[in-house]
Protein backbone atom coordinates (compact mmCIF):
# COMPACT_ATOMS: atom_id res chain seq x y z
CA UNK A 1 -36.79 -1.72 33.09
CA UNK A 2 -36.41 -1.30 29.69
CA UNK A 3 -39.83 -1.22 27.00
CA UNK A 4 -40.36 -2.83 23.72
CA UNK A 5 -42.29 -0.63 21.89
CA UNK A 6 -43.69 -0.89 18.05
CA UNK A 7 -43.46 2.40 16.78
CA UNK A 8 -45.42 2.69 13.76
CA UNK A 9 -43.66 4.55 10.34
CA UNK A 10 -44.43 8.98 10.87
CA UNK A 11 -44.25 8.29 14.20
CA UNK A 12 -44.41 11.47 16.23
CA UNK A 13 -41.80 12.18 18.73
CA UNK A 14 -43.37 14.71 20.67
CA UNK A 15 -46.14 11.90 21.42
CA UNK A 16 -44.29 9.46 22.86
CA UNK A 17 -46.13 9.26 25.90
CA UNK A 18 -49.25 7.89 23.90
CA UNK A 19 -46.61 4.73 23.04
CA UNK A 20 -45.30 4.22 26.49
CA UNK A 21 -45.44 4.70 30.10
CA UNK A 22 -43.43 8.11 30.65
CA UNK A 23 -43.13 7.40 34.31
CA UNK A 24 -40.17 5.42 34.37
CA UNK A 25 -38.47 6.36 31.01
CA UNK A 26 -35.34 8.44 30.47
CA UNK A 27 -33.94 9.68 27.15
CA UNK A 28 -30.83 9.78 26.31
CA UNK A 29 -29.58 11.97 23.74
CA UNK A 30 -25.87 11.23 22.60
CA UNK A 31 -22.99 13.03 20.70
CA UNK A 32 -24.95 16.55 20.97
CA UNK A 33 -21.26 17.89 18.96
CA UNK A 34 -21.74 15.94 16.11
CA UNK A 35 -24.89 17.47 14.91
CA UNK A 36 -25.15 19.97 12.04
CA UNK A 37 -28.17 21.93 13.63
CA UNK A 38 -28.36 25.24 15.43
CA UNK A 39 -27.68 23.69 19.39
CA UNK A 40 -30.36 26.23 20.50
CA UNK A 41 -32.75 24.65 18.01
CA UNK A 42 -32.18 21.26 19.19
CA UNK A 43 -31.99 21.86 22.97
CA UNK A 44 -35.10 23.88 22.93
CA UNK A 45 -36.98 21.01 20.95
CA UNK A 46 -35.49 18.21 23.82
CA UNK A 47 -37.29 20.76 26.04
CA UNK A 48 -40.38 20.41 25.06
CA UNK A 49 -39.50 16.42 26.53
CA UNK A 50 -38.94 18.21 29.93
CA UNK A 51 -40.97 20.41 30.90
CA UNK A 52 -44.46 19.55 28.86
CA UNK A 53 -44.13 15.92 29.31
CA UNK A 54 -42.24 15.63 32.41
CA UNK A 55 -39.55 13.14 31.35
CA UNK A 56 -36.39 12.40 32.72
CA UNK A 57 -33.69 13.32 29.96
CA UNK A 58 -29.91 13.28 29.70
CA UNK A 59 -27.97 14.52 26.98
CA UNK A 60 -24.39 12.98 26.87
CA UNK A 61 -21.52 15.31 24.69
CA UNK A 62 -18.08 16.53 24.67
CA UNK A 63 -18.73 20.32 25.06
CA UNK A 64 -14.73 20.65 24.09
CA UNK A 65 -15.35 20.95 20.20
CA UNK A 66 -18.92 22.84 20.76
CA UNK A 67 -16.87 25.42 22.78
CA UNK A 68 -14.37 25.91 20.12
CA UNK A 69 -17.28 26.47 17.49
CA UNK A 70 -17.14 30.40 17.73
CA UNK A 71 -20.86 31.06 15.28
CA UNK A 72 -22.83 27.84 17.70
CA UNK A 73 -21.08 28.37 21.07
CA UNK A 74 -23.24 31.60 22.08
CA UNK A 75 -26.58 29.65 21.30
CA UNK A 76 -25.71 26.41 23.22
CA UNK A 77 -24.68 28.58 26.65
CA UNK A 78 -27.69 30.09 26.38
CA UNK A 79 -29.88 27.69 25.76
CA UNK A 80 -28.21 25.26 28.01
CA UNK A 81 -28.50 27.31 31.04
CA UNK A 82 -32.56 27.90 30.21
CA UNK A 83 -32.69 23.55 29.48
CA UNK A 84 -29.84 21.75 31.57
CA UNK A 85 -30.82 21.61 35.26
CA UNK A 86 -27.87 19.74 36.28
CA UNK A 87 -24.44 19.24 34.09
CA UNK A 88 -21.90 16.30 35.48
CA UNK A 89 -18.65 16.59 34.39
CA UNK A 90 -16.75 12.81 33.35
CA UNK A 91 -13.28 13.52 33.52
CA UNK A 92 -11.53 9.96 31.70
CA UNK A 93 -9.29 7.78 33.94
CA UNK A 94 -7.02 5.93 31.21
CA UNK A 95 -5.51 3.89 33.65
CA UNK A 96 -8.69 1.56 34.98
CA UNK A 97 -9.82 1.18 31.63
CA UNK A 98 -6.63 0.22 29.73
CA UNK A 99 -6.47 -2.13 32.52
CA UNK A 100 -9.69 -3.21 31.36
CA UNK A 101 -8.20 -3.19 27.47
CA UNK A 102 -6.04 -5.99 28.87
CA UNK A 103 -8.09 -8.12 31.09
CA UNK A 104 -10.54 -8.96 27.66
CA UNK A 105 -7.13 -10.00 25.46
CA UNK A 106 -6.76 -13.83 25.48
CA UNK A 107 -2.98 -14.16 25.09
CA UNK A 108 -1.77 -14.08 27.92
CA UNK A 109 1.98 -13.70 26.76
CA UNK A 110 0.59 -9.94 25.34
CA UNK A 111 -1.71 -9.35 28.28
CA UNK A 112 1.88 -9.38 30.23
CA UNK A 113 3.61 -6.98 27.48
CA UNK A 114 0.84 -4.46 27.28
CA UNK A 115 0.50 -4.85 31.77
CA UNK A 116 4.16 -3.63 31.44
CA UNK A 117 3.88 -0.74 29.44
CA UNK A 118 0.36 0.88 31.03
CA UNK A 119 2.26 3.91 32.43
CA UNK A 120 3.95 4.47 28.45
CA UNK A 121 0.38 4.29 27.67
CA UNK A 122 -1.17 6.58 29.67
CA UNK A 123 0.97 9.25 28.97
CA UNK A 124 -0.46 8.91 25.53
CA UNK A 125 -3.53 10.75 26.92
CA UNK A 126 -1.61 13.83 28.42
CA UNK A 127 1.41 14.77 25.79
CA UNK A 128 0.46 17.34 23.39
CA UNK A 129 1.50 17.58 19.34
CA UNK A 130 3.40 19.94 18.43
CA UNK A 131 1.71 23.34 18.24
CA UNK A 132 -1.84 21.38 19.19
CA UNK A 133 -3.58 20.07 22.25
CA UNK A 134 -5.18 16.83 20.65
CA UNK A 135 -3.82 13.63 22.30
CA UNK A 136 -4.81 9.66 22.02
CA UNK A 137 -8.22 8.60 23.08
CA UNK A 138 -9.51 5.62 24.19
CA UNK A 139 -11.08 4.31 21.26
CA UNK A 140 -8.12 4.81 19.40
CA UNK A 141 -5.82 2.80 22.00
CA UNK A 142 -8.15 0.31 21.84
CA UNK A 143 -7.96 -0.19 18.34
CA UNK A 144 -4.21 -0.40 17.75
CA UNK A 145 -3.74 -2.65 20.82
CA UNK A 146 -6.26 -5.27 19.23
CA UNK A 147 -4.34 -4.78 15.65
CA UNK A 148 -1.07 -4.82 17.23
CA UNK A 149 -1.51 -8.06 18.75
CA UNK A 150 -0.65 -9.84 15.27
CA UNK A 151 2.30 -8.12 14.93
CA UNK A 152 3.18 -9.15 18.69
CA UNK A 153 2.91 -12.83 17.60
CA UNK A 154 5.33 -12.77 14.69
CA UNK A 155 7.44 -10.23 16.78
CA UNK A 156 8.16 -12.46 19.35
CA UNK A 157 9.70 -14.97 17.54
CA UNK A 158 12.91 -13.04 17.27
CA UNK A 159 12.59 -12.06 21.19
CA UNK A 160 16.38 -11.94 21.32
CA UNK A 161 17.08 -9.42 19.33
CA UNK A 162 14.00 -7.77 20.23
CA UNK A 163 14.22 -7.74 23.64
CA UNK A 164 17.57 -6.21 23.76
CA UNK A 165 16.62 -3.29 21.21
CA UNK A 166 13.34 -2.61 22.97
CA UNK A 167 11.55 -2.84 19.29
CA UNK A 168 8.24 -4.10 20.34
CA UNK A 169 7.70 -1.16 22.64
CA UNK A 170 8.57 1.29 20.15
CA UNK A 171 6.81 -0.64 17.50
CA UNK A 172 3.53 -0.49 19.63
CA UNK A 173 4.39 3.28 19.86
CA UNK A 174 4.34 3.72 15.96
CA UNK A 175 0.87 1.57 15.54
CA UNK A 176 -1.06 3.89 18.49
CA UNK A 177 0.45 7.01 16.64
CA UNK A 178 -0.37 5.28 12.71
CA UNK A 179 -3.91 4.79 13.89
CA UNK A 180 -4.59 7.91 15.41
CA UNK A 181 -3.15 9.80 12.19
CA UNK A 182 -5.12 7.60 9.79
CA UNK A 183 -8.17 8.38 12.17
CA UNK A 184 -7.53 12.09 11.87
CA UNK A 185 -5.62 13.04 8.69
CA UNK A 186 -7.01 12.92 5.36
CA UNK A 187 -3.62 12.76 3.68
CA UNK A 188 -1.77 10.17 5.77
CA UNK A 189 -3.04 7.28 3.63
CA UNK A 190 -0.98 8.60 0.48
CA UNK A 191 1.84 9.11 2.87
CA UNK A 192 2.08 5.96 4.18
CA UNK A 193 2.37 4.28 0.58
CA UNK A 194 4.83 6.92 -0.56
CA UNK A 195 7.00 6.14 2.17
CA UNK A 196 9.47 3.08 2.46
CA UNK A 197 10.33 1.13 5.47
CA UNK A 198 12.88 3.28 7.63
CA UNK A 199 14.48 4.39 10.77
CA UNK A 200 12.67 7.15 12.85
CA UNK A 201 14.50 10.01 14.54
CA UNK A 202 13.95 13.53 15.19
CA UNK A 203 16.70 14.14 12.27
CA UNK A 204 14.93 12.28 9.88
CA UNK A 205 12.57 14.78 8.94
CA UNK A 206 14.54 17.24 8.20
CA UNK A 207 17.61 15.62 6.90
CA UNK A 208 16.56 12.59 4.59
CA UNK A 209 15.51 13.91 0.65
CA UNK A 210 12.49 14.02 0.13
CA UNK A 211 10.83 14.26 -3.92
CA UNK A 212 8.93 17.10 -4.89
CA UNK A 213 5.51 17.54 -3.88
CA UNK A 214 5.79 14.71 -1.84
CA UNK A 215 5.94 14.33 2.49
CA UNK A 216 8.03 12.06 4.71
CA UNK A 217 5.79 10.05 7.10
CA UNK A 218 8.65 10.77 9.47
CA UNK A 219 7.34 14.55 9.80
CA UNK A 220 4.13 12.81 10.26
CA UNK A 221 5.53 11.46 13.19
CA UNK A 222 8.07 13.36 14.90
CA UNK A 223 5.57 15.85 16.51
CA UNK A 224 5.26 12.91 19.08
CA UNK A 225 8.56 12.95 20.40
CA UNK A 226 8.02 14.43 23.28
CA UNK A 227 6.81 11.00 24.77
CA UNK A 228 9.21 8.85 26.36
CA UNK A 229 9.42 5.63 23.83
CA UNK A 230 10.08 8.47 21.15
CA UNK A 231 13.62 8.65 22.17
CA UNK A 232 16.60 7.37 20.20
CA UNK A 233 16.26 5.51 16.78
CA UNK A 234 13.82 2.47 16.29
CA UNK A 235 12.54 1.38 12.83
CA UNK A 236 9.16 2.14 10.70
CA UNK A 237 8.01 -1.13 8.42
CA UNK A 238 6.05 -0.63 5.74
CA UNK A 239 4.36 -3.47 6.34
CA UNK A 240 2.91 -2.12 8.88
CA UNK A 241 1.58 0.85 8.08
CA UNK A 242 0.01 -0.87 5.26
CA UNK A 243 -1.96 -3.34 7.23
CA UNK A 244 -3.27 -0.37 9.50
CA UNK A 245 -4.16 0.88 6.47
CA UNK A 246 -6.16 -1.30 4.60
CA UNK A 247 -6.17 -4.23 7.20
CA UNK A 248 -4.65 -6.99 4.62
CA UNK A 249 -1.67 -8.53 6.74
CA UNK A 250 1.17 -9.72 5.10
CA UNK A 251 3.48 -11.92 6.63
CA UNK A 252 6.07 -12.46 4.54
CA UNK A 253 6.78 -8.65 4.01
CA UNK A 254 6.37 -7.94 7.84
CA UNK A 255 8.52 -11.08 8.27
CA UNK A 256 11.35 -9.44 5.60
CA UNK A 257 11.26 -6.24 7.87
CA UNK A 258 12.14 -8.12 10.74
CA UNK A 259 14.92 -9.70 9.64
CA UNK A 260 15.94 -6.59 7.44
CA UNK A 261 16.24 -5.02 11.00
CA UNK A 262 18.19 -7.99 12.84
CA UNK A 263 20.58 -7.87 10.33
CA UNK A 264 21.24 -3.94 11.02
CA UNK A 265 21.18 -4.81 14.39
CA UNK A 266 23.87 -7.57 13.69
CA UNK A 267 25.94 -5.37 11.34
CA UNK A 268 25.75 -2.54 14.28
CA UNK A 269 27.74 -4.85 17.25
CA UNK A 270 29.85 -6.22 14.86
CA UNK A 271 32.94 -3.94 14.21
CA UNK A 272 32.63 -4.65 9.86
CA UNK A 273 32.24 -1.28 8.01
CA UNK A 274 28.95 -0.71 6.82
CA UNK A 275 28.56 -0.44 3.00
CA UNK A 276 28.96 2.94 1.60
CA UNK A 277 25.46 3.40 0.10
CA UNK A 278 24.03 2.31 3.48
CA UNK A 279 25.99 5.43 5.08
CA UNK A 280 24.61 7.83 2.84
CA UNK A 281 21.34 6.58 2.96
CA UNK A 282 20.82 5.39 6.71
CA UNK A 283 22.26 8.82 8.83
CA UNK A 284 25.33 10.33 6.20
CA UNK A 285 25.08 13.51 8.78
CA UNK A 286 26.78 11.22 11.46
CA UNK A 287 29.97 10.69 8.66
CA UNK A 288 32.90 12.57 9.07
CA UNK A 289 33.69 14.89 5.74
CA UNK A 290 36.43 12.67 4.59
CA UNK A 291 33.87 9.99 5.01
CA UNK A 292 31.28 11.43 3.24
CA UNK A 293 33.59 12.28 0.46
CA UNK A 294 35.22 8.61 0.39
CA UNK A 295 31.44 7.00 0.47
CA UNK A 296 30.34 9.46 -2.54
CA UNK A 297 33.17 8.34 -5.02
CA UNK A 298 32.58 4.45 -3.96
CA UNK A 299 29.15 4.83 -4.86
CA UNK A 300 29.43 6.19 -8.17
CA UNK A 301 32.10 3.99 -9.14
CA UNK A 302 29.80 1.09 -8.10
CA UNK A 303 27.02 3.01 -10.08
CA UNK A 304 28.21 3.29 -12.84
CA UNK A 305 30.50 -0.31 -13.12
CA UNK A 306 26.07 -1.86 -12.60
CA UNK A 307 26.73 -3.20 -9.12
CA UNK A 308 23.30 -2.47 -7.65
CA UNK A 309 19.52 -3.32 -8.28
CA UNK A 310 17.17 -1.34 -9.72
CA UNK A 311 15.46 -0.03 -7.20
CA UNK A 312 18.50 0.94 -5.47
CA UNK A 313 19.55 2.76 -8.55
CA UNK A 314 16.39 5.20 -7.68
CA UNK A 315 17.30 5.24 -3.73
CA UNK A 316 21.36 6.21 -4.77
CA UNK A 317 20.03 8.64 -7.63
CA UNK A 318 17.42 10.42 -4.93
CA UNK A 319 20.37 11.19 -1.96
CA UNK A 320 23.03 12.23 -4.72
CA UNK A 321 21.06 14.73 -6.17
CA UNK A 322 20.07 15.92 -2.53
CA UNK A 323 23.58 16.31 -1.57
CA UNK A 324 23.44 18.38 -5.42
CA UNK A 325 20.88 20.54 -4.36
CA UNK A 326 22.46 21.23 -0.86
CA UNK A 327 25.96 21.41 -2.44
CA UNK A 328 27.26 18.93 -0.52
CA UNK A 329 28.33 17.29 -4.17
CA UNK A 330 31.79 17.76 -5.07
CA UNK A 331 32.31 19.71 -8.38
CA UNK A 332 34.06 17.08 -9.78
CA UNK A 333 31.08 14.37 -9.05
CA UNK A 334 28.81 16.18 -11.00
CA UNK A 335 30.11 16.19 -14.50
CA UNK A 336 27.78 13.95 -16.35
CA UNK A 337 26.50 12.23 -12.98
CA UNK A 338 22.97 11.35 -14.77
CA UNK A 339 25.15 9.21 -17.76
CA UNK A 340 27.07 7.58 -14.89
CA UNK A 341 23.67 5.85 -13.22
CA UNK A 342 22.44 5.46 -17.11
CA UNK A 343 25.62 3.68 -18.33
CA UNK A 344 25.34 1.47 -14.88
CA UNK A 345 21.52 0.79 -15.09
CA UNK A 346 22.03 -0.76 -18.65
CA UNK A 347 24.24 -2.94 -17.28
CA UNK A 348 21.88 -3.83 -14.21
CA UNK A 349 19.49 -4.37 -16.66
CA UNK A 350 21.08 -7.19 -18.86
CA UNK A 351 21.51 -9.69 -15.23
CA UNK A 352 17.83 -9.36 -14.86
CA UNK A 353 15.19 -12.04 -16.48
CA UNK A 354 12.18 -10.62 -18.04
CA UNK A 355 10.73 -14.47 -17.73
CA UNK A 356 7.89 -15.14 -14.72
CA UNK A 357 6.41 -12.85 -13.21
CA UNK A 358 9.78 -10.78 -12.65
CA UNK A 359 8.57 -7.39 -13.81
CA UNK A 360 11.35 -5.11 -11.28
CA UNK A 361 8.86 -1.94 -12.35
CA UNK A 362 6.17 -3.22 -9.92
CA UNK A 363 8.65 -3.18 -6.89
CA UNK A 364 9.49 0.38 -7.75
CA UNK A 365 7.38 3.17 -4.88
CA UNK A 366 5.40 5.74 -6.93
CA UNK A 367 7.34 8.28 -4.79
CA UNK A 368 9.79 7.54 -7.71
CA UNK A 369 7.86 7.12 -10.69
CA UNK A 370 8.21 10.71 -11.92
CA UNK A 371 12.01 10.68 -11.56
CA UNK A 372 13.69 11.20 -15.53
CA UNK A 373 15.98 7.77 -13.82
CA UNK A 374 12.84 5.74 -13.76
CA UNK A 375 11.70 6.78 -17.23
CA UNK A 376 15.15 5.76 -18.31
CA UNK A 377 14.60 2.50 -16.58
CA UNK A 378 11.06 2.05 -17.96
CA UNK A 379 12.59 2.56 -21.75
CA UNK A 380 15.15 0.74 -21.26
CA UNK A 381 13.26 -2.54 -19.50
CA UNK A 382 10.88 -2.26 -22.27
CA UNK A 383 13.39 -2.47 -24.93
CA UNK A 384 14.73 -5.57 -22.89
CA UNK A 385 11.54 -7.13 -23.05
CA UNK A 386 11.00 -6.19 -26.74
CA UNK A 387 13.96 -7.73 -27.93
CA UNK A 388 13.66 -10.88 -25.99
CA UNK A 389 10.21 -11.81 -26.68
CA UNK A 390 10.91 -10.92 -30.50
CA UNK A 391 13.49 -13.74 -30.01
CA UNK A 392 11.34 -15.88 -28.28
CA UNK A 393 8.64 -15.51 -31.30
CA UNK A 394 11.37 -16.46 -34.15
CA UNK A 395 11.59 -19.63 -31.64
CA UNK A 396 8.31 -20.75 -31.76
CA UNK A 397 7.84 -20.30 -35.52
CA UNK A 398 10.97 -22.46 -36.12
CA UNK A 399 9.19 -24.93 -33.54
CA UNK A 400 6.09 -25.15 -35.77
CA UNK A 401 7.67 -25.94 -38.49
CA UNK A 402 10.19 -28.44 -37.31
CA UNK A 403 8.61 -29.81 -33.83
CA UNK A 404 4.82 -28.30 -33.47
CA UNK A 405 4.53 -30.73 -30.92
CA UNK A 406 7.40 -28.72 -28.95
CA UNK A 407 5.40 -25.66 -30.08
CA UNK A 408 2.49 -27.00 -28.44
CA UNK A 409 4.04 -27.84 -25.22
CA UNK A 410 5.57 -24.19 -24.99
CA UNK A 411 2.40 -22.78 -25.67
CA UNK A 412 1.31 -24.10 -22.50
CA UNK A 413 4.36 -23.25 -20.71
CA UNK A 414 4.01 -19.53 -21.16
CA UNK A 415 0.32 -19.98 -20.51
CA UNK A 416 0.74 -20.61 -17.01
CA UNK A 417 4.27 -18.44 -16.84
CA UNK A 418 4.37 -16.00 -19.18
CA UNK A 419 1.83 -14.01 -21.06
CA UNK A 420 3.35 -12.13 -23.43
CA UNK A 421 2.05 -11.09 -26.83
CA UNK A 422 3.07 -13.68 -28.84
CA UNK A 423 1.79 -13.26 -32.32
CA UNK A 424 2.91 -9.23 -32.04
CA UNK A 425 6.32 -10.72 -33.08
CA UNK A 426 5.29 -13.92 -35.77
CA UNK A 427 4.94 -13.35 -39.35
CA UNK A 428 1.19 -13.81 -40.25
CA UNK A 429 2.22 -15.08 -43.59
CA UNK A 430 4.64 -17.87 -42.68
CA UNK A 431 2.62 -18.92 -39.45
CA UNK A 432 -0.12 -19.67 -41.72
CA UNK A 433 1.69 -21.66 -44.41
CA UNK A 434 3.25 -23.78 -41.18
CA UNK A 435 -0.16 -23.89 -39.44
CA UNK A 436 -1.74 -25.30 -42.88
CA UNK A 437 1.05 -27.96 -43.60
CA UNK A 438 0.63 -29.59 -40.33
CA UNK A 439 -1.85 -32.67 -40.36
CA UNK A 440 -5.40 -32.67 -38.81
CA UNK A 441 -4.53 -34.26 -35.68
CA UNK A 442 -1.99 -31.44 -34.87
CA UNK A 443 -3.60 -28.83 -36.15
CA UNK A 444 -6.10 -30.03 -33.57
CA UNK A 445 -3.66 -29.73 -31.06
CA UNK A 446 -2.10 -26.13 -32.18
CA UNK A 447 -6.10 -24.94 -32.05
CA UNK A 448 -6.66 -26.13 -28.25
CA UNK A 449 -3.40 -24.78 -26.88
CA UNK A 450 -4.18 -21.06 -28.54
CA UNK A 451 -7.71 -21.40 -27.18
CA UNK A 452 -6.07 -22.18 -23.67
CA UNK A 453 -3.87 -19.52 -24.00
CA UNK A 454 -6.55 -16.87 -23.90
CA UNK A 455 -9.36 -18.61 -22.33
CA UNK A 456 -9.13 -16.79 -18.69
CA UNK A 457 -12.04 -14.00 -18.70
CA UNK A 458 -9.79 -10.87 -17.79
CA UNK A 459 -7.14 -10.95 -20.32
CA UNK A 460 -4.08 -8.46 -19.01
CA UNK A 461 -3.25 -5.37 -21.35
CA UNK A 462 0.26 -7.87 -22.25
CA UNK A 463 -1.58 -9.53 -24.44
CA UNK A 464 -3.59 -6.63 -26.19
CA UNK A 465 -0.74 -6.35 -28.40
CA UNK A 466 -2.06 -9.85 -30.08
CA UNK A 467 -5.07 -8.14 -31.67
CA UNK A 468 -3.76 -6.68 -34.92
CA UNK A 469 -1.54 -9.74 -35.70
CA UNK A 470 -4.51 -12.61 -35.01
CA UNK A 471 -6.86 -10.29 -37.11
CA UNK A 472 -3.94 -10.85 -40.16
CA UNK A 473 -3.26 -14.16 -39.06
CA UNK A 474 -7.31 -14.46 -39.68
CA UNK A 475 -7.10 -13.04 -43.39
CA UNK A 476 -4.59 -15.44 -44.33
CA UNK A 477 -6.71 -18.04 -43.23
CA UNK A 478 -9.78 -16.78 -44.93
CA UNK A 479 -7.94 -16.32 -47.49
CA UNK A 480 -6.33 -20.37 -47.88
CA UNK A 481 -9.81 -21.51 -46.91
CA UNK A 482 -11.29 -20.26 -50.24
CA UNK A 483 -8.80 -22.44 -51.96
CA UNK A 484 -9.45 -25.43 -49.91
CA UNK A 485 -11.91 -28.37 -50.94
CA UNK A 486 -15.26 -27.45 -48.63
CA UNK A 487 -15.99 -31.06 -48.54
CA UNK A 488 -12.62 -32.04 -46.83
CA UNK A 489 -12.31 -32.59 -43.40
CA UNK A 490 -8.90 -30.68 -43.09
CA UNK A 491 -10.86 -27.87 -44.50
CA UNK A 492 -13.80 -28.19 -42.12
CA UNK A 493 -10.78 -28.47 -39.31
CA UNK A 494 -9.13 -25.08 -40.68
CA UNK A 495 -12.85 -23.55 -40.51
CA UNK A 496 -13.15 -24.22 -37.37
CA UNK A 497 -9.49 -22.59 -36.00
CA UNK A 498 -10.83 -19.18 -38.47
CA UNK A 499 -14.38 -19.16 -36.10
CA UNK A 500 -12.06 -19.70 -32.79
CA UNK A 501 -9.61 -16.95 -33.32
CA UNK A 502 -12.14 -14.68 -34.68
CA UNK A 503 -13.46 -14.96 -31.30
CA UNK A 504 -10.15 -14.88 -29.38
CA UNK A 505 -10.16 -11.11 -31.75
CA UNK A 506 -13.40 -9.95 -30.10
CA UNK A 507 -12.21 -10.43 -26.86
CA UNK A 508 -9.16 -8.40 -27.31
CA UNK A 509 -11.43 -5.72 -28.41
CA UNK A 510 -11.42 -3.35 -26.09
CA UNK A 511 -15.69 -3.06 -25.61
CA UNK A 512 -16.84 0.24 -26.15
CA UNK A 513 -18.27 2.50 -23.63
């Protein structure tokens, strides 16, 4: 029967018999490897519980890692023969209690899936990593087959395709192995957000570039393939490791992957060519060498006539200067290969809107953001942006003059659509003179659609670039207001606009630490 007992704060251990009856109490001291004390210290104290008060005691551990711990594992033999009367050795049965696992799941659909694949699963618990003797523990396997039942649901949805390519299997595979490495490996998490969605096989990890001082989550992952899912090709998503990771799930990515794989699939039982760039980057060691050759001066040409995305720009760039490095790169490919992607990316660069929230730089993996191609990119976007929103600026002044309420109205467009920094590109002088010829009632009007513009309490660093401008915008003002009648209302009006920007300056300010 189990005692409620008060135990009072200082409460002694060793006098635990003067809080309850001893008679029918056992201890039970848990995860003995775990502790950071001497084991001799701590079994010789859990003695004194034995023999001078005459209490039943277990102590539950896993002597594995205690045994490995060459300065502790002398003291705990000894001391365990002079304390432990009787040891019991649990050896774990995997297969009653993944059985278990699947009983307590309420889908019944994935109850069936997982009841298929128990003997995959147990072999989890007896194949070894290369060069170590760790395998998949319960916990673990628990874990992944509760997270993995989201990814099931959307899964399943596309059971055609995925029932002929085996994916969900596999894909359980990769979420057992993800969780166990972000369990155990302090690096993984940095991995797994270098790394972009792709297909595993045992060539992978050796064969596909990878950038310097960075690691491919396939070598993560390849140590596994001894078990008997690891065999062929199946994909990695992103998505996925990314909601193991931090546990946000999202669907439309995941969803992207999916298709992104049915239309491989597709492509691969239909008897259309494949696109160049996808041969060099998917498995270019399968090509023959007049196919590598013929794929190489396609994909230039398309480089450098702006046929691809940015992003892809950085994928192309990444294997061509891997086949450099490996001299795989025909001599005559490499004269001036870097002003080839430049010339190409400028083009790319002029089909791609810099309204919205289109910003292509926050699609682009840090694994790439120290490549001398993305800094290109990065100048070059920027320039883009510059020029354009310079553009946009001469627009709006023209609209105050001629149509402030059109101003007005755009003012409030790129409020809700754009943020960019506006005044960084108006003439102070000339805004002012516009802003003072209007009358009061759309003055009014300019005033309330500025304030809107930066009333949200975390202003982005876009719109920094307004502080410098509004604070000369604010000296014009000051300086008209002297010459204005302090008795009018358009002056008290204009007053008013000077002691609302002047705040809209302060909060640009960046606050000093």
């Amino acid at each position: 029967m189990r005692q409620s007992v008060y135990l009072k704060p200082g409460f002694d251990p060793l006098e635990i018999d003067k809080n309850m009856d001893v008679h029918n109490l056992v201890l039970c001291f848990d995860d003995l490897e775990r502790a950071n004390m001497d084991y001799g210290a701590i079994l010789g104290y859990v003695n004194l519980y034995v023999e001078h008060k005459q209490i039943k005691t277990l102590f539950l551990c896993n002597e594995e890692p205690i045994l490995k711990d060459s300065e502790r594992k002398k003291s705990y033999i000894s001391s365990k023969e002079k304390v432990i009367g009787k040891t019991i050795e649990f050896e774990q049965q995997p297969e009653q209690a993944i059985q278990e696992m699947i009983k307590s799941i309420g889908n019944e659909e994935y109850r069936t899936f997982l009841s298929n694949l128990i003997d995959q699963m147990i072999e989890l618990f007896i194949i070894e990593e290369k060069g170590k003797s760790e395998t998949i523990n319960l916990r673990t396997l628990k874990h992944a087959i509760y997270e993995f039942e989201r990814l099931y649901k959307h899964g399943a949805k596309m059971s055609e395709v995925l029932s002929q390519q085996g994916l969900l299997e596999r894909m359980l595979l990769v979420v057992v192995l993800l969780t166990k490495e972000i369990k155990s490996n302090a690096t993984i998490a940095s991995i797994i957000m270098e790394n972009e969605s792709m297909t595993i096989d045992r060539l992978n990890a050796s064969m596909r570039p990878i950038a310097e001082g960075k690691r491919n989550l396939v070598g993560e992952l390849v140590k596994y393939t001894a078990h008997s899912l690891f065999q062929g090709e199946f994909p990695y998503f992103r998505s996925i490791g990314i909601f193991l990771l931090t546990g946000n799930f999202n669907d439309a990515e995941f969803l992207d992957d999916l298709k992104f794989f049915r239309r491989e699939h597709e492509t691969n039982l239909s008897n259309e060519q494949p696109a160049p760039e996808k041969l060099l980057m998917d498995q270019y060691w399968k090509l023959s060498d007049q196919e590598f050759n013929a794929s190489i001066f396609i994909v230039l040409q398309n480089v450098e006539a702006g046929r691809y995305k940015l992003m892809e720009y950085l994928h192309i760039y990444d294997y061509i200067i891997h086949f450099k490095k490996n001299g795989l790169l025909n001599e005559k490919y490499e004269e001036g290969l870097l002003a080839k992607f430049k010339k190409g990316i400028d083009i790319a660069i002029k089909l791609v809107e810099t309204t919205g929230d289109n910003n292509p730089l926050d699609l682009i993996n840090s694994r790439f953001r120290s490549s001398e191609l993305f800094s290109y990119i990065k100048e070059q976007w920027e320039n883009k942006q510059n020029q354009e929103y310079e553009q946009l600026a001469s627009e709006m002044s023209a609209l105050l003059k001629i149509n402030p309420k059109q101003f007005v109205m755009k003012l409030y467009e790129y409020r809700s659509k754009l943020d960019f920094p506006l005044f960084q590109y108006i003439e102070a002088d000339a805004f002012v003179d516009d802003l003072f010829a209007l009358d009061n009632g759309m003055l009014m009007e300019v005033r309330n659609a500025i304030i809107n513009r930066y009333e949200a309490s975390n202003i982005g660093d876009y719109l920094q670039g307004d502080r410098v401008p509004l604070n000369n915008i604010l000296k014009n003002i000051e300086f008209m207001n002297e010459n204005t009648p302090a008795s009018s209302l358009s002056g008290y009006l204009r007053k008013e606009l000077y002691k609302d920007l002047l705040k809209i300056v302060e909060k640009l300010t960046p606050k000093q630490l």
